[in-house]
C-alpha atoms as a PDB file:
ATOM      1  CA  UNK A   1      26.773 109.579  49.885  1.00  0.00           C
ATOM      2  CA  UNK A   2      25.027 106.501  51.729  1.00  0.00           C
ATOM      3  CA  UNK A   3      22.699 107.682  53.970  1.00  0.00           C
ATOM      4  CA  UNK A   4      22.081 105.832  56.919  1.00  0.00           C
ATOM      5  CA  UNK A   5      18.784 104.953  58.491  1.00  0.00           C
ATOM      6  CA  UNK A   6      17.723 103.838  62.372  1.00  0.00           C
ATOM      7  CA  UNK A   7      14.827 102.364  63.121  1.00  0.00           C
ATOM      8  CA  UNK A   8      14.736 101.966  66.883  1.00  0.00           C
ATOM      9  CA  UNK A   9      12.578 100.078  68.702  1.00  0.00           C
ATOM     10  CA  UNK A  10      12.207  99.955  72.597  1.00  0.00           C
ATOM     11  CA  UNK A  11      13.937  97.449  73.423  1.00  0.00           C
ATOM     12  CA  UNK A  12      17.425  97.547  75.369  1.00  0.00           C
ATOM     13  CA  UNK A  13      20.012  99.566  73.240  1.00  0.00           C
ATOM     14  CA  UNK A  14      23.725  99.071  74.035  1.00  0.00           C
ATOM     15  CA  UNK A  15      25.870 101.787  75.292  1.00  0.00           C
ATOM     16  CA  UNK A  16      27.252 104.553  73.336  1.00  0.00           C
ATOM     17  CA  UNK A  17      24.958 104.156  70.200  1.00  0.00           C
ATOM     18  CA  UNK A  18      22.869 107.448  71.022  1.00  0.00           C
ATOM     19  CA  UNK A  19      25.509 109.473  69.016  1.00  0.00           C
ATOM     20  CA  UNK A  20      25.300 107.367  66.464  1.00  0.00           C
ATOM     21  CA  UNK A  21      21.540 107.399  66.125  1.00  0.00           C
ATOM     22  CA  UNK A  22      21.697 111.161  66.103  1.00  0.00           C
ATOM     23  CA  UNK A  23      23.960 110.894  63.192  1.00  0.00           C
ATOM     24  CA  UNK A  24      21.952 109.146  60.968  1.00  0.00           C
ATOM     25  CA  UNK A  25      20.445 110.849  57.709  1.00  0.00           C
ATOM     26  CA  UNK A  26      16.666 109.175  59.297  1.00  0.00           C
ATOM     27  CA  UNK A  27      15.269 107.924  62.380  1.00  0.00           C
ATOM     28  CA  UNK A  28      12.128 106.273  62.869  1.00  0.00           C
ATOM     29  CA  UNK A  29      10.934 105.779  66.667  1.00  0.00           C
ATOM     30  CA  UNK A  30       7.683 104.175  67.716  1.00  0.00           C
ATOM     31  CA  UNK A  31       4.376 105.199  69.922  1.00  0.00           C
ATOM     32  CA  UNK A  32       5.559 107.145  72.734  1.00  0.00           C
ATOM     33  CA  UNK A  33       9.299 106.874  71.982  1.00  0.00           C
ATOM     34  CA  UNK A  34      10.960 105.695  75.063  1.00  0.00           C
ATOM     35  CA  UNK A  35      13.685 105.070  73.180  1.00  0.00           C
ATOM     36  CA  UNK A  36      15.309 108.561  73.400  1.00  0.00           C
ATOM     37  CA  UNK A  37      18.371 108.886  75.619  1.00  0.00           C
ATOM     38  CA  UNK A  38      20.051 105.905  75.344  1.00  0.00           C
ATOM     39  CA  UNK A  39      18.714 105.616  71.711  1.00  0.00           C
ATOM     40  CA  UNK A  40      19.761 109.587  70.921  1.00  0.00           C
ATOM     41  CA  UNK A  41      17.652 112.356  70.568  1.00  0.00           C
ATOM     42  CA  UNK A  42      16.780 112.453  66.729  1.00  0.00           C
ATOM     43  CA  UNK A  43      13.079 111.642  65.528  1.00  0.00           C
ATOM     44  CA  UNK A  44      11.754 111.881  61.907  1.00  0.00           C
ATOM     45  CA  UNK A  45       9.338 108.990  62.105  1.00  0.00           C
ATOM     46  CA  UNK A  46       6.945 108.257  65.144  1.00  0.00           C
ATOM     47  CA  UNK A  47       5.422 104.661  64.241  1.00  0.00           C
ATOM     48  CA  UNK A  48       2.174 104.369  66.282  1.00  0.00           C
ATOM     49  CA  UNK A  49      -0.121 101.607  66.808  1.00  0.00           C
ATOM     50  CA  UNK A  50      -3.211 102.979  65.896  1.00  0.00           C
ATOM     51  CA  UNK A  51      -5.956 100.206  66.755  1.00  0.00           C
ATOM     52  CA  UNK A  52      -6.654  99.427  70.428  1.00  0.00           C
ATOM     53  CA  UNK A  53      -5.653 100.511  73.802  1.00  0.00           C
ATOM     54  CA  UNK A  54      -2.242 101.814  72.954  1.00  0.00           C
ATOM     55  CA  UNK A  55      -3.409 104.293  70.096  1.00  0.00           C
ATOM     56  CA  UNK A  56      -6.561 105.175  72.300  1.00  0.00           C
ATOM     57  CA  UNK A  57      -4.195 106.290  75.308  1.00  0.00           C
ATOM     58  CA  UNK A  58      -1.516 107.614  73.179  1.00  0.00           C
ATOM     59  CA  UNK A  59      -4.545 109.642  71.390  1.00  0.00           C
ATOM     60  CA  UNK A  60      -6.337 110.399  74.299  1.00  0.00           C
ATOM     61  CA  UNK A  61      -3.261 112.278  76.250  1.00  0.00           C
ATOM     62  CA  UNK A  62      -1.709 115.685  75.859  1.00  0.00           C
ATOM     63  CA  UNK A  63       1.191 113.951  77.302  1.00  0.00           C
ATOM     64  CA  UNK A  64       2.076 112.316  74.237  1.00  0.00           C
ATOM     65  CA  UNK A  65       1.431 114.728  71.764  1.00  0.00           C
ATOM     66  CA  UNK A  66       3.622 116.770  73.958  1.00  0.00           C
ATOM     67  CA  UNK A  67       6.264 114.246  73.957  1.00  0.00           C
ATOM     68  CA  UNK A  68       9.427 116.151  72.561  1.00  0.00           C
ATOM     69  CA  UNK A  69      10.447 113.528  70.388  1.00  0.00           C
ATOM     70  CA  UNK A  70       6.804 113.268  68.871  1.00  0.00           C
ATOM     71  CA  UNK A  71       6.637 117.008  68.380  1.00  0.00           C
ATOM     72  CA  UNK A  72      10.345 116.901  66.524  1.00  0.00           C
ATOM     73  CA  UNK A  73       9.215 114.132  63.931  1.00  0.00           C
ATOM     74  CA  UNK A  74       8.230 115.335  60.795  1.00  0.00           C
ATOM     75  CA  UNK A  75       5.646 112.693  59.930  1.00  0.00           C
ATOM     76  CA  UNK A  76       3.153 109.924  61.746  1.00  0.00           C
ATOM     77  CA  UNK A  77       2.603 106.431  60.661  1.00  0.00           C
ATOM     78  CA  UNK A  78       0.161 104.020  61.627  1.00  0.00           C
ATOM     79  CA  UNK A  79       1.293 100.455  61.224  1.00  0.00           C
ATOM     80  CA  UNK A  80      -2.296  99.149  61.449  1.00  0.00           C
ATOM     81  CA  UNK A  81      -4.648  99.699  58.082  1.00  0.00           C
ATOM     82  CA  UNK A  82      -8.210 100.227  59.665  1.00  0.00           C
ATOM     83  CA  UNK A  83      -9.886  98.139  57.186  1.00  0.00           C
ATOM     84  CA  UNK A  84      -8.292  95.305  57.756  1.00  0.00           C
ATOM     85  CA  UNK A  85      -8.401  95.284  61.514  1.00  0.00           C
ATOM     86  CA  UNK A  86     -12.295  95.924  61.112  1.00  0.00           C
ATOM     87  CA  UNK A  87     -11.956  92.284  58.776  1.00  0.00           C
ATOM     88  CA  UNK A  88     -10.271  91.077  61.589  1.00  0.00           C
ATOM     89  CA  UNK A  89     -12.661  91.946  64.143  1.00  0.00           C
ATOM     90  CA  UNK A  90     -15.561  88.919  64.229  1.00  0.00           C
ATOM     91  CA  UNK A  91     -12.557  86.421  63.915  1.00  0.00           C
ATOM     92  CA  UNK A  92     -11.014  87.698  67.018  1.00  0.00           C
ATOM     93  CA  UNK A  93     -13.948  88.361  68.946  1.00  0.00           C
ATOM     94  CA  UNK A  94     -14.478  84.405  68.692  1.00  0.00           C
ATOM     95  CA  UNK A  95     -10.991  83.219  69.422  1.00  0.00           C
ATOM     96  CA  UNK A  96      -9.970  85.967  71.856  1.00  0.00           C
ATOM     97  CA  UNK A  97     -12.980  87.674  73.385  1.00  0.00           C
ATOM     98  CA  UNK A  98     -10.910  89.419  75.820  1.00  0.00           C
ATOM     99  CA  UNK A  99      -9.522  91.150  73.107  1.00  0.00           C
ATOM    100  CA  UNK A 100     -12.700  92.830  72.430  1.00  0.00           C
ATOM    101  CA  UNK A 101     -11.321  96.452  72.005  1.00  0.00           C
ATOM    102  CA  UNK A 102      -8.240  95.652  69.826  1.00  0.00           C
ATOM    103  CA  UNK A 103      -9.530  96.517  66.816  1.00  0.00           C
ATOM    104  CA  UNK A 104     -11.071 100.296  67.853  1.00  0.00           C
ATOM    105  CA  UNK A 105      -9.717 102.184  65.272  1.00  0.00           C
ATOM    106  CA  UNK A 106      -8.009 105.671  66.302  1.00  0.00           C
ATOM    107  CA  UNK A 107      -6.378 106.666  62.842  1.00  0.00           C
ATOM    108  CA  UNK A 108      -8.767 109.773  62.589  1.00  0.00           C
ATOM    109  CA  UNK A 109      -6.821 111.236  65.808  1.00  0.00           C
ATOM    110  CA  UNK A 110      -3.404 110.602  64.319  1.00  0.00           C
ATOM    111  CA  UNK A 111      -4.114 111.846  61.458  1.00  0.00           C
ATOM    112  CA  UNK A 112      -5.941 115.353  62.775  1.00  0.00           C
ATOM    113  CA  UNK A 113      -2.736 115.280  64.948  1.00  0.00           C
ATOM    114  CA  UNK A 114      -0.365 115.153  62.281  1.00  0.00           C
ATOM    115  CA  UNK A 115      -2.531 117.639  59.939  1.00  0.00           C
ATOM    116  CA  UNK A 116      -3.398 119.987  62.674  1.00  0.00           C
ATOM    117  CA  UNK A 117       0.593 120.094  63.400  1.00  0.00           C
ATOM    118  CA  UNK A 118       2.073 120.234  59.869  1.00  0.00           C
ATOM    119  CA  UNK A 119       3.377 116.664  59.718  1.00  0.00           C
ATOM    120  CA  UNK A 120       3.595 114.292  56.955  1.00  0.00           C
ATOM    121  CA  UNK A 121       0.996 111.293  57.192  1.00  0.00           C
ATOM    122  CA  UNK A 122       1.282 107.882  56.409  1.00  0.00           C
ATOM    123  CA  UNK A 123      -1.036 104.217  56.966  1.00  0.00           C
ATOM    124  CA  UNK A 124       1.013 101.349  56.410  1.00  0.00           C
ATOM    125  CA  UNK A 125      -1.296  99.335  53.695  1.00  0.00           C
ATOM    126  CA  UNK A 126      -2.651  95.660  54.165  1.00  0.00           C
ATOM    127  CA  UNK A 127      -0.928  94.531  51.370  1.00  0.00           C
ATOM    128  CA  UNK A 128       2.906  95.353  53.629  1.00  0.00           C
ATOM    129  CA  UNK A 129       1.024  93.412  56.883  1.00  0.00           C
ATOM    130  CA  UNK A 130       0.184  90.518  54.557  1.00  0.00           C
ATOM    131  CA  UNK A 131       3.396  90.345  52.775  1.00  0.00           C
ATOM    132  CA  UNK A 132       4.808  89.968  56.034  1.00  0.00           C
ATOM    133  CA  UNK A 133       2.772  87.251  57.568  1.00  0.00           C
ATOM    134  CA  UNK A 134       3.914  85.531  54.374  1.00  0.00           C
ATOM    135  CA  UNK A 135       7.308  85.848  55.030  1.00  0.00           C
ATOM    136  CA  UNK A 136       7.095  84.898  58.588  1.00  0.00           C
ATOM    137  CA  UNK A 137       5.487  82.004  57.527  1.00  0.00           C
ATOM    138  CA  UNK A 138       8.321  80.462  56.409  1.00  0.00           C
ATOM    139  CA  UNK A 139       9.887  80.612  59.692  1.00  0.00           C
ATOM    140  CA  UNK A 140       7.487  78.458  61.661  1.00  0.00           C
ATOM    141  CA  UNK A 141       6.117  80.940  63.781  1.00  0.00           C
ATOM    142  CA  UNK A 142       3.705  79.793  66.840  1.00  0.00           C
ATOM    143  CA  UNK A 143       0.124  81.024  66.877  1.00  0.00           C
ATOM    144  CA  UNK A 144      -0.426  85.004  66.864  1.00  0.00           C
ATOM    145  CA  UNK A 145      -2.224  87.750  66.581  1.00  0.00           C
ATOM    146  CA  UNK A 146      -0.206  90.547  64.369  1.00  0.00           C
ATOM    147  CA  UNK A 147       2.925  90.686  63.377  1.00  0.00           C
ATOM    148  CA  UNK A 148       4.725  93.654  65.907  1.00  0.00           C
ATOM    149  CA  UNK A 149       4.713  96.933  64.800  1.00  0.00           C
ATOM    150  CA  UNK A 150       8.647  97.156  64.561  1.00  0.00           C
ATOM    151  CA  UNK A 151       8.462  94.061  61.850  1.00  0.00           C
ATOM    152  CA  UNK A 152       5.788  95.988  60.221  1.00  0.00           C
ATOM    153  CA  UNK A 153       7.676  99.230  60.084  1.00  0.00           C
ATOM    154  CA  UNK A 154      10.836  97.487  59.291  1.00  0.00           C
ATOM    155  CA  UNK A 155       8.719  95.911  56.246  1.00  0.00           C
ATOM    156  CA  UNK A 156       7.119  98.737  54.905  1.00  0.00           C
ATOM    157  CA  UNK A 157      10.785 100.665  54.519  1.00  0.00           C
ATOM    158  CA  UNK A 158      12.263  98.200  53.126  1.00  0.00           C
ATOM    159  CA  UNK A 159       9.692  97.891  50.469  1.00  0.00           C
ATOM    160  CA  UNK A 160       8.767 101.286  49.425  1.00  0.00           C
ATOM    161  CA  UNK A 161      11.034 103.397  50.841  1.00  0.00           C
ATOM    162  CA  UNK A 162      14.521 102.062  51.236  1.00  0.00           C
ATOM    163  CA  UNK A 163      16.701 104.311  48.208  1.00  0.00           C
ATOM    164  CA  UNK A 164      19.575 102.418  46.560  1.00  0.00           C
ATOM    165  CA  UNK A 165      22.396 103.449  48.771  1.00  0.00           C
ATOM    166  CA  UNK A 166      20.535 103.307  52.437  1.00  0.00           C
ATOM    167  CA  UNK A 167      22.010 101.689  55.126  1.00  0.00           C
ATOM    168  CA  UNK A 168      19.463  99.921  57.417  1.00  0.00           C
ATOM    169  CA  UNK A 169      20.234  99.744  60.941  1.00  0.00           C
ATOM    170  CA  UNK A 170      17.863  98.358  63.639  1.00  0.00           C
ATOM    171  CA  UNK A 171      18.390  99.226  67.406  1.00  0.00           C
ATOM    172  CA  UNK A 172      16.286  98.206  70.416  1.00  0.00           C
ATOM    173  CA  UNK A 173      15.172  95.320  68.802  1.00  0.00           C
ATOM    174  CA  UNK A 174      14.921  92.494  71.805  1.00  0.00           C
ATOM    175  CA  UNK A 175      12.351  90.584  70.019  1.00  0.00           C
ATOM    176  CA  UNK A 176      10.155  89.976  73.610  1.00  0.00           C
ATOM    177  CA  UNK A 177       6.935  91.589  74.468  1.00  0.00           C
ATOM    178  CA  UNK A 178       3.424  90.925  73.995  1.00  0.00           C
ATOM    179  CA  UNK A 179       2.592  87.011  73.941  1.00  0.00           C
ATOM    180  CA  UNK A 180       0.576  88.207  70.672  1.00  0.00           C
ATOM    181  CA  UNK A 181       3.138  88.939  68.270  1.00  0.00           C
ATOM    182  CA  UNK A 182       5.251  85.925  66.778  1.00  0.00           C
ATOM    183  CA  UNK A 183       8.705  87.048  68.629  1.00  0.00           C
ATOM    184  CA  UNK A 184      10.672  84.567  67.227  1.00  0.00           C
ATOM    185  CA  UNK A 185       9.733  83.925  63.890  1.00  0.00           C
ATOM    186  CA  UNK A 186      10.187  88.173  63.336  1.00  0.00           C
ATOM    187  CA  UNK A 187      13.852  87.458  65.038  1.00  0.00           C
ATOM    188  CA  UNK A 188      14.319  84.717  62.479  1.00  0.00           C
ATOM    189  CA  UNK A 189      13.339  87.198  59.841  1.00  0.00           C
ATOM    190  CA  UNK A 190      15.472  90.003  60.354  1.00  0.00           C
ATOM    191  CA  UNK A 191      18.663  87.413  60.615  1.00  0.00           C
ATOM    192  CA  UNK A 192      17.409  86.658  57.396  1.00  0.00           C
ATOM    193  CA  UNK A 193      17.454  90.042  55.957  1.00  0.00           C
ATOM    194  CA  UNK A 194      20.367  90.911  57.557  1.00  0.00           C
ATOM    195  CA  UNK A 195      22.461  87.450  55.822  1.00  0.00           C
ATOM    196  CA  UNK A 196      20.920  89.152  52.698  1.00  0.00           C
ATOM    197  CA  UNK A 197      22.607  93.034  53.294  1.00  0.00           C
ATOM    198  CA  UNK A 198      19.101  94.338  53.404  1.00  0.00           C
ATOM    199  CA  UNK A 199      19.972  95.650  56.935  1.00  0.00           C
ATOM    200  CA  UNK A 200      22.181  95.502  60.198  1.00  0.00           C
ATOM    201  CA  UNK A 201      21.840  95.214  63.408  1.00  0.00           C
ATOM    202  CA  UNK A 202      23.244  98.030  65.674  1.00  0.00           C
ATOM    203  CA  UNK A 203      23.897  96.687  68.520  1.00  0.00           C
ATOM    204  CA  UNK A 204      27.585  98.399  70.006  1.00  0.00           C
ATOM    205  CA  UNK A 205      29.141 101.150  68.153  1.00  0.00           C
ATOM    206  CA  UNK A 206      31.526  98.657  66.234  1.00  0.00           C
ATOM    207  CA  UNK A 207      28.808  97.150  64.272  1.00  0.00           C
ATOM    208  CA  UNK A 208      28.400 100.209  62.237  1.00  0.00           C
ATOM    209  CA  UNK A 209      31.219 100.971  60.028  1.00  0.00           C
ATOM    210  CA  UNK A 210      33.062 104.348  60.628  1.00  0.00           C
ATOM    211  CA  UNK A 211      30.997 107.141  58.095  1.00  0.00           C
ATOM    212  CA  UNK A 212      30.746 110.768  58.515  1.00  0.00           C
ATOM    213  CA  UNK A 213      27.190 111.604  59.229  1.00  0.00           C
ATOM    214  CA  UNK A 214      24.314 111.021  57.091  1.00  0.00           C
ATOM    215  CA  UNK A 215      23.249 114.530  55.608  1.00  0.00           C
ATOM    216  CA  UNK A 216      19.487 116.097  57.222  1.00  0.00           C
ATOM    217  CA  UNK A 217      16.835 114.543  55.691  1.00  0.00           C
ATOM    218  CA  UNK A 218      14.872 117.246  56.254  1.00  0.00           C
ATOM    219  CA  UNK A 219      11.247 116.928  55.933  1.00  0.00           C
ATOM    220  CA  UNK A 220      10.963 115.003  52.566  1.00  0.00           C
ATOM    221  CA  UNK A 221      10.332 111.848  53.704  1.00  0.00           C
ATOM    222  CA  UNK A 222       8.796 109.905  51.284  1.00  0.00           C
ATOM    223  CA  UNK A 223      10.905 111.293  47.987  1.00  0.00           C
END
C-alpha cells in the first residue's frame, strides 16, 4: 500500500485538509509547529532550525519542549549542519554584520532533547543544503542567505528517505517569509518537482486522490 507523506509548513493551509494530514502514514512539522489545527494533529517529524535566534529560543523555553505536537513526534531534525554554518560565519559577518548571531550553533540542545526524551535524531548533512543551492540555481534566484528550512526538509526526504511507493504532499507552503531565503526560486523548484511526480501540492481536499489511510508509521523512521 502507498503510504502517504505531509510535510507541512506554516504557511496558510486550506480548509478541511486537517483530516487528511492526520491520515497520512508520516508527518513532518517544523520548529514550534503552528501548523496544528488547521494542519491536523499528527507529528512524527519536528524540523527545527538549529543555528541562530530561532533554535536558541526554541531551546531555551520549556514552552516548546512542552509543545504537544513536539512531545508526540518521534524524532528531531536539524536542517542546519553546524559545520557548515561555522564555514559560513566570517563570510556573513562581512556582508551582513547584523546577522552576527545566525550562525550560534544550538544542535547540542536538540539533540540532549531528543536523547533525554527517547526520540530519534537526525542533522540534515551539507552535502543535501548544497545539492539544493544547486538546484535552485537553475531557477535564477535573487541574492540569499539559506535556502528555507521547508526546501531543505523537502530535499533531504526526497533524497534519502522517500521509499518507492510514497506519496509526497506539501501543505502550508506560501513560499513568503524571511527576505533571506530565495522565496521564489524554492516556489519554482517544487513546481518543478511536482511536473516530475516527485510530489504534490495539497492544497484543498480534492488535490489528493481518495485512499484509505496510510498505515502508522510508528517510530521507524528512517527504515
Amino acid at each position: 500500500m502507498a503510504r502517504r507523506v505531509v510535510i507541512v509548513g506554516n504557511g496558510e493551509i486550506g480548509d478541511g485538509l486537517a483530516a487528511i494530514i492526520d491520515a497520512a502514514g508520516l508527518v513532518i512539522r517544523f520548529n514550534d509547529c503552528r501548523s496544528v489545527g488547521p494542519g491536523g494533529h499528527r507529528t512524527d517529524i519536528v524540523a527545527v532550525c538549529n543555528t541562530g535566534r530561532p533554535g536558541k529560543s526554541m531551546i531555551g523555553n520549556s514552552g516548546w519542549a512542552g509543545n504537544e505536537a513536539v512531545r508526540r513526534a518521534a524524532a528531531v531534525w536539524c536542517v542546519r549542519d553546524p559545520a557548515k554554518f561555522r564555514a559560513m560565519r566570517a563570510g556573513l559577518l562581512r556582508s551582513h554584520p547584523e546577522l552576527d548571531d545566525f550562525c550560534d550553533d544550538h544542535t547540542d540542545g536538540f539533540a540532549g532533547y531528543a536523547r533525554t526524551n527517547g526520540k530519534d535524531f537526525h542533522i540534515v548533512p551539507a552535502a543535501t543544503h548544497e545539492a539544493l543551492d544547486g538546484a535552485l540555481a537553475s531557477h535564477s534566484p535573487t541574492p540569499y542567505i539559506v535556502p528555507s528550512s521547508g526546501a531543505v526538509v523537502i530535499a533531504e526526504y526526497l533524497t534519502h528517505y522517500r521509499k518507492p511507493d510514497d506519496e509526497v504532499f506539501l501543505a502550508g507552503f506560501g513560499h513568503r517569509g524571511w527576505d533571506g531565503h530565495p522565496w521564489e526560486a524554492e516556489r519554482a523548484w517544487v513546481d518543478s518537482l511536482a511536473a516530475q511526480g516527485k510530489l504534490r501540492r495539497l492544497d484543498f481536499p480534492e488535490s489528493v486522490a481518495a485512499m484509505p489511510a496510510s498505515p502508522n508509521a510508528g517510530r521507524n523512521l528512517h527504515g
